[in-house]
PDB file of N, CA and C in Angstrom:
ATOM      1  N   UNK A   1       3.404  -1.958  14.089  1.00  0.00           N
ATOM      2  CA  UNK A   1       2.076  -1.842  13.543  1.00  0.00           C
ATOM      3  C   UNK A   1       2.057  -0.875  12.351  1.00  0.00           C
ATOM      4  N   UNK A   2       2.955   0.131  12.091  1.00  0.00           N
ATOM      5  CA  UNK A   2       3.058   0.902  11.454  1.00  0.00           C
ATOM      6  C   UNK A   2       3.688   0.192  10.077  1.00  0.00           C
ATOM      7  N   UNK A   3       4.690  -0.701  10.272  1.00  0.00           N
ATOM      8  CA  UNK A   3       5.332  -1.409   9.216  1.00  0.00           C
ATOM      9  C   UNK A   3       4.200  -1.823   8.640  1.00  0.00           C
ATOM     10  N   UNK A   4       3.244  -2.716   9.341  1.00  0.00           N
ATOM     11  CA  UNK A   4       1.682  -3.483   8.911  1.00  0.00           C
ATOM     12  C   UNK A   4       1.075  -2.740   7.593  1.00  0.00           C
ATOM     13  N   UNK A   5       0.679  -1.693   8.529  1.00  0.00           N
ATOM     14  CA  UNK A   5      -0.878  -0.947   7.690  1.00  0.00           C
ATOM     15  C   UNK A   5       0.392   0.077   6.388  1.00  0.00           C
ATOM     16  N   UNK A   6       1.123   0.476   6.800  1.00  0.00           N
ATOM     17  CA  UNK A   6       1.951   0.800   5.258  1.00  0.00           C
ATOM     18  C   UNK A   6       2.128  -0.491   4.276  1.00  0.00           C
ATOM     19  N   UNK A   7       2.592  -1.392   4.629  1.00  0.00           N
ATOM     20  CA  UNK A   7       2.314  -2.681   3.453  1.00  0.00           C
ATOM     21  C   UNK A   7       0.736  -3.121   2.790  1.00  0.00           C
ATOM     22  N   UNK A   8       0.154  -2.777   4.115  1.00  0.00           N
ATOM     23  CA  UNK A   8      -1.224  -3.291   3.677  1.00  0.00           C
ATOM     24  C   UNK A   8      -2.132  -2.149   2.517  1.00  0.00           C
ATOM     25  N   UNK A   9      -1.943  -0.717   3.046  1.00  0.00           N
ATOM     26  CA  UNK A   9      -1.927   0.049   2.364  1.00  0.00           C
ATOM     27  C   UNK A   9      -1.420  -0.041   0.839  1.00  0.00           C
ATOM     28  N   UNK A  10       0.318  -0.250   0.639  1.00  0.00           N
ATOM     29  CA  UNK A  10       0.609  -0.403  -0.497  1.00  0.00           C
ATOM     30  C   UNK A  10       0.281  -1.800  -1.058  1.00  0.00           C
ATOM     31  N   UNK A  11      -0.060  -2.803  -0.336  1.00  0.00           N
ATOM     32  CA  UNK A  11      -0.284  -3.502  -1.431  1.00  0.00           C
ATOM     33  C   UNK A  11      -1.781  -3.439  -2.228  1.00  0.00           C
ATOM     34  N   UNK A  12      -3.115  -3.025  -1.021  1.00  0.00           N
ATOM     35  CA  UNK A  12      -4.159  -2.598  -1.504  1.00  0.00           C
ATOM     36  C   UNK A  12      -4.005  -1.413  -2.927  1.00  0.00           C
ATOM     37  N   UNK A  13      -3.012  -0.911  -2.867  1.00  0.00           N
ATOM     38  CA  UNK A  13      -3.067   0.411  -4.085  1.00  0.00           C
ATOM     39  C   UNK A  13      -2.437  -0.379  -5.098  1.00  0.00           C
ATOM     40  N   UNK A  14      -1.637  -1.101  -4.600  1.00  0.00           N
ATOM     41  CA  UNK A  14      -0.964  -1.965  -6.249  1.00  0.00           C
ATOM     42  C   UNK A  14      -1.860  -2.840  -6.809  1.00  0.00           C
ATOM     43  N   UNK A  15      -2.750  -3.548  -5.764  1.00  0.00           N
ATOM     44  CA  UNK A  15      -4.043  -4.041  -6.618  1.00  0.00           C
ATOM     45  C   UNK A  15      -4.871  -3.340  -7.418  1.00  0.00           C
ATOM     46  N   UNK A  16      -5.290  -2.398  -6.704  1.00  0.00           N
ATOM     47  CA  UNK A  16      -6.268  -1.682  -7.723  1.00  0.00           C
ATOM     48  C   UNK A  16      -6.199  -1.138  -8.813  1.00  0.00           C
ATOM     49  N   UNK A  17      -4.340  -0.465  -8.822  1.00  0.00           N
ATOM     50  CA  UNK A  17      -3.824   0.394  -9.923  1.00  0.00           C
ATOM     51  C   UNK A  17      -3.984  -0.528 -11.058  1.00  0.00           C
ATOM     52  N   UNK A  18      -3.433  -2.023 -10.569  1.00  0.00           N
ATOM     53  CA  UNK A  18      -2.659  -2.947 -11.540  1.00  0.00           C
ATOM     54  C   UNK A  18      -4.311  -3.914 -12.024  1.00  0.00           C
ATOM     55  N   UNK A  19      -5.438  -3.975 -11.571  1.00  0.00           N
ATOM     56  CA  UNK A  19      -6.455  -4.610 -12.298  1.00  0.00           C
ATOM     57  C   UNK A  19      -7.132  -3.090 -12.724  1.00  0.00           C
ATOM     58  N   UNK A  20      -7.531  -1.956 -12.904  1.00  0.00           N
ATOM     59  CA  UNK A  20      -7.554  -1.375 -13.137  1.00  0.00           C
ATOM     60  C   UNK A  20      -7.173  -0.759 -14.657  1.00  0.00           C
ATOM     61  N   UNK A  21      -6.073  -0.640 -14.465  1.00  0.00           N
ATOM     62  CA  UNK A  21      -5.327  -0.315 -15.540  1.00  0.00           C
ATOM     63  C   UNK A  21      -4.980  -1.807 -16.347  1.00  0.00           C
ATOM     64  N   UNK A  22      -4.754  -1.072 -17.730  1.00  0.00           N
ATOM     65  CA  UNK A  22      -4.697  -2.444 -19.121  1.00  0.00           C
ATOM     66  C   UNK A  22      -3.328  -2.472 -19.441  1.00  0.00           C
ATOM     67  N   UNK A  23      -2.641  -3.668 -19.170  1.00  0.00           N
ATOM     68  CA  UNK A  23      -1.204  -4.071 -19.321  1.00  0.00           C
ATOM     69  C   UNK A  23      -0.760  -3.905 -17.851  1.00  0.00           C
ATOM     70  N   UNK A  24      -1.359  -3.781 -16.878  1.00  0.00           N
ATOM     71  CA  UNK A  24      -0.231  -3.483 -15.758  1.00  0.00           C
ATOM     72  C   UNK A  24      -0.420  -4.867 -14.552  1.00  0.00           C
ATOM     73  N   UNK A  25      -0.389  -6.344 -15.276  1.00  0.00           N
ATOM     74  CA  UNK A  25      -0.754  -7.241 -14.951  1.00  0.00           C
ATOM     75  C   UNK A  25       0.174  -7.616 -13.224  1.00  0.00           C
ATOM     76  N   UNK A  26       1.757  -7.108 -14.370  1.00  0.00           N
ATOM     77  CA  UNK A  26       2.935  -6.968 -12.851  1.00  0.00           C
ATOM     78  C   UNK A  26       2.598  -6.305 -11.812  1.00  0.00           C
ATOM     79  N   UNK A  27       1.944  -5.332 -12.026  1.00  0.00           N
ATOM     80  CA  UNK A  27       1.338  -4.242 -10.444  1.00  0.00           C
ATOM     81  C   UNK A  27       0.798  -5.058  -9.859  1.00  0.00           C
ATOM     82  N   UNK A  28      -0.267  -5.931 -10.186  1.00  0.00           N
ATOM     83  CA  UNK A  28      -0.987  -6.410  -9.439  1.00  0.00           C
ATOM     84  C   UNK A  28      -0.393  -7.505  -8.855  1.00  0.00           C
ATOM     85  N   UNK A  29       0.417  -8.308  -9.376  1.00  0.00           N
ATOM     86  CA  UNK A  29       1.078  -9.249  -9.314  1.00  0.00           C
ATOM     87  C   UNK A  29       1.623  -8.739  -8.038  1.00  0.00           C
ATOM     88  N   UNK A  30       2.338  -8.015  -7.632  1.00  0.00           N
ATOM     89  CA  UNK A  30       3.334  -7.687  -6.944  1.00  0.00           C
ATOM     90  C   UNK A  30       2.628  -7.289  -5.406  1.00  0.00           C
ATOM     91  N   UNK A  31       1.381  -6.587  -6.090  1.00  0.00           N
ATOM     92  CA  UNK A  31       0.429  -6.031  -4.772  1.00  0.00           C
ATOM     93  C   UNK A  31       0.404  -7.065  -3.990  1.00  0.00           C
ATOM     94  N   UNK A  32      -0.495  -8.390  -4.391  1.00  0.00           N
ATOM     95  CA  UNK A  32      -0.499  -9.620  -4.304  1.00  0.00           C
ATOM     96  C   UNK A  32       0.173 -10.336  -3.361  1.00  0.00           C
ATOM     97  N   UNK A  33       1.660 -10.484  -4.016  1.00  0.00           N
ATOM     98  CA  UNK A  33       2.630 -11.050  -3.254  1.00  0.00           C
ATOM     99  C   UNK A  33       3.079 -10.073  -2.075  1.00  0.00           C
ATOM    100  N   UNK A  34       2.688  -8.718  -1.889  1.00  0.00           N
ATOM    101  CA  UNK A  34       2.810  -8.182  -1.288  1.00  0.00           C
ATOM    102  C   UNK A  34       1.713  -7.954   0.157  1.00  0.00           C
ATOM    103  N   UNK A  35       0.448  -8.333  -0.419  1.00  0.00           N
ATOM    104  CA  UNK A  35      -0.294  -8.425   0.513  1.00  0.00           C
ATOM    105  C   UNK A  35       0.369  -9.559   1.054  1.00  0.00           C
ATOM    106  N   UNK A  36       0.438 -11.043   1.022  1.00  0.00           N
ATOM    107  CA  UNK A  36       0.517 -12.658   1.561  1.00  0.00           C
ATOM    108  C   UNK A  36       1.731 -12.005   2.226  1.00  0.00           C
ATOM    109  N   UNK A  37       2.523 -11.101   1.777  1.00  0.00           N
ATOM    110  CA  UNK A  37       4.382 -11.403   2.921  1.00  0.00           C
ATOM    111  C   UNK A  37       3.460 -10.200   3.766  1.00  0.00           C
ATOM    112  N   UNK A  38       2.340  -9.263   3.896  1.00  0.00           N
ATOM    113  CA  UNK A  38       2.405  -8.597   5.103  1.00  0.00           C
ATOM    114  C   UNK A  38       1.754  -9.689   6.029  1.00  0.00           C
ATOM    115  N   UNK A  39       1.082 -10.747   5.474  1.00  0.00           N
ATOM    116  CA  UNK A  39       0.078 -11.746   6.262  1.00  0.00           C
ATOM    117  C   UNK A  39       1.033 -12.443   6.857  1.00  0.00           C
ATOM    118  N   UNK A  40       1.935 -12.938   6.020  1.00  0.00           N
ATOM    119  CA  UNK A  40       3.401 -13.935   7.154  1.00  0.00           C
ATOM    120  C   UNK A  40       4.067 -12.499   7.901  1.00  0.00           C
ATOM    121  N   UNK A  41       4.048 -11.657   7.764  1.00  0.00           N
ATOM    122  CA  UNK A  41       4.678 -10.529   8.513  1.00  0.00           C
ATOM    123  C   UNK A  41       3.962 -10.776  10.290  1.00  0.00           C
ATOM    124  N   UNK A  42       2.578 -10.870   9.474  1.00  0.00           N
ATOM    125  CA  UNK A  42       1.621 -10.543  10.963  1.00  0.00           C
ATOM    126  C   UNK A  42       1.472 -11.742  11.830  1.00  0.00           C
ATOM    127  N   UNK A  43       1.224 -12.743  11.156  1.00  0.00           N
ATOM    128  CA  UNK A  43       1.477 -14.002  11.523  1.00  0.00           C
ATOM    129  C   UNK A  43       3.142 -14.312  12.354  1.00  0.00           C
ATOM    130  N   UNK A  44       3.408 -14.218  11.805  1.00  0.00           N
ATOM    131  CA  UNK A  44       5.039 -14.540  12.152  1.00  0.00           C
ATOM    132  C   UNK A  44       4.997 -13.403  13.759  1.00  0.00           C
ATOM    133  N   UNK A  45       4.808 -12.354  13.753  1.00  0.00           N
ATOM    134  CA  UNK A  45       5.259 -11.239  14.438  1.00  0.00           C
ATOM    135  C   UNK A  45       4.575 -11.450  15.631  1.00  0.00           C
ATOM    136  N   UNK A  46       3.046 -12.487  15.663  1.00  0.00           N
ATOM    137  CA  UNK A  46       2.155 -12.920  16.760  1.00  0.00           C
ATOM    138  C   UNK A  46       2.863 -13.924  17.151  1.00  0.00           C
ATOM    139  N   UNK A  47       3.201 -14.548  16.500  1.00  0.00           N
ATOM    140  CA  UNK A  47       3.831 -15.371  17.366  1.00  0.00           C
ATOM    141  C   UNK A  47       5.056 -16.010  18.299  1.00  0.00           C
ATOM    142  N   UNK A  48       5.969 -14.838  17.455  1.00  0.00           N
ATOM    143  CA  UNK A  48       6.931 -14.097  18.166  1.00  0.00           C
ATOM    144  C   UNK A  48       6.796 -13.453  19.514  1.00  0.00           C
ATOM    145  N   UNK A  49       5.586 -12.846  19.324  1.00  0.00           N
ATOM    146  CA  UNK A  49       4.966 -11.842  20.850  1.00  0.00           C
ATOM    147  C   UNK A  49       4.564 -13.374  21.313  1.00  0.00           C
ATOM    148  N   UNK A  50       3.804 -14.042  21.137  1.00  0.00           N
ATOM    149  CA  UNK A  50       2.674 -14.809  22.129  1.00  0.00           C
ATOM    150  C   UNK A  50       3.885 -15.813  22.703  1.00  0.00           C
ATOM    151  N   UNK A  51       4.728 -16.214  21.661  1.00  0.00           N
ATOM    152  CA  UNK A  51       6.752 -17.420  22.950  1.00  0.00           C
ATOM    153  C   UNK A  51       7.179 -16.206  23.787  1.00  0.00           C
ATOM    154  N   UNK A  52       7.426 -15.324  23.523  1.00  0.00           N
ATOM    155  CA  UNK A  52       7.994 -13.888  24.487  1.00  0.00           C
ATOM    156  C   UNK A  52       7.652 -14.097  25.475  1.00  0.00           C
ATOM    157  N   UNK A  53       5.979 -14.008  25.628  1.00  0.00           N
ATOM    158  CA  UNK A  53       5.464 -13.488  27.014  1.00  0.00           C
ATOM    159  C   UNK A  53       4.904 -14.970  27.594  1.00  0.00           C
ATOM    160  N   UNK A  54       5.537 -16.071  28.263  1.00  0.00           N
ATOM    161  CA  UNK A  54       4.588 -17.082  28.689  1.00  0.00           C
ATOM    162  C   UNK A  54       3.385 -16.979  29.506  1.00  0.00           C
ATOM    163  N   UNK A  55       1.925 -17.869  29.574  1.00  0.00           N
ATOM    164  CA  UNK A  55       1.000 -17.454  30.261  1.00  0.00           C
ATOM    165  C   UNK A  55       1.462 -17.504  31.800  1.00  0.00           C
ATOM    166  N   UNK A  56       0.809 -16.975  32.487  1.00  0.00           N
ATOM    167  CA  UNK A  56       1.162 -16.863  33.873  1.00  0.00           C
ATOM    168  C   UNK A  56       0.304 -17.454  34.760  1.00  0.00           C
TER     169      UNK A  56
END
């Protein structure tokens, strides 16, 4: 969970820096792609847990 909210964190700050600021189109860019891989992070990682544990 900690891996999570540090990505989510940095990618929220690379957005803002990078629309924010003039020329720093790549920051944002990157925030971006950085937010969507923490979303397959979280995605992926649920469903990893939810085959693990079958219902009972």
């Amino acid at each position: 969970m900690v891996l999570f909210l540090t990505l989510l964190i940095a990618g929220i700050a690379l957005v803002a820096i990078g629309a924010a600021a003039d020329g720093m189109l790549y920051l944002m860019s990157i925030g971006v792609l950085l937010l969507v891989a923490d979303l397959l992070y979280l995605a992926a990682r649920s469903i990893w847990r939810s085959t693990r544990h079958p219902a009972r």
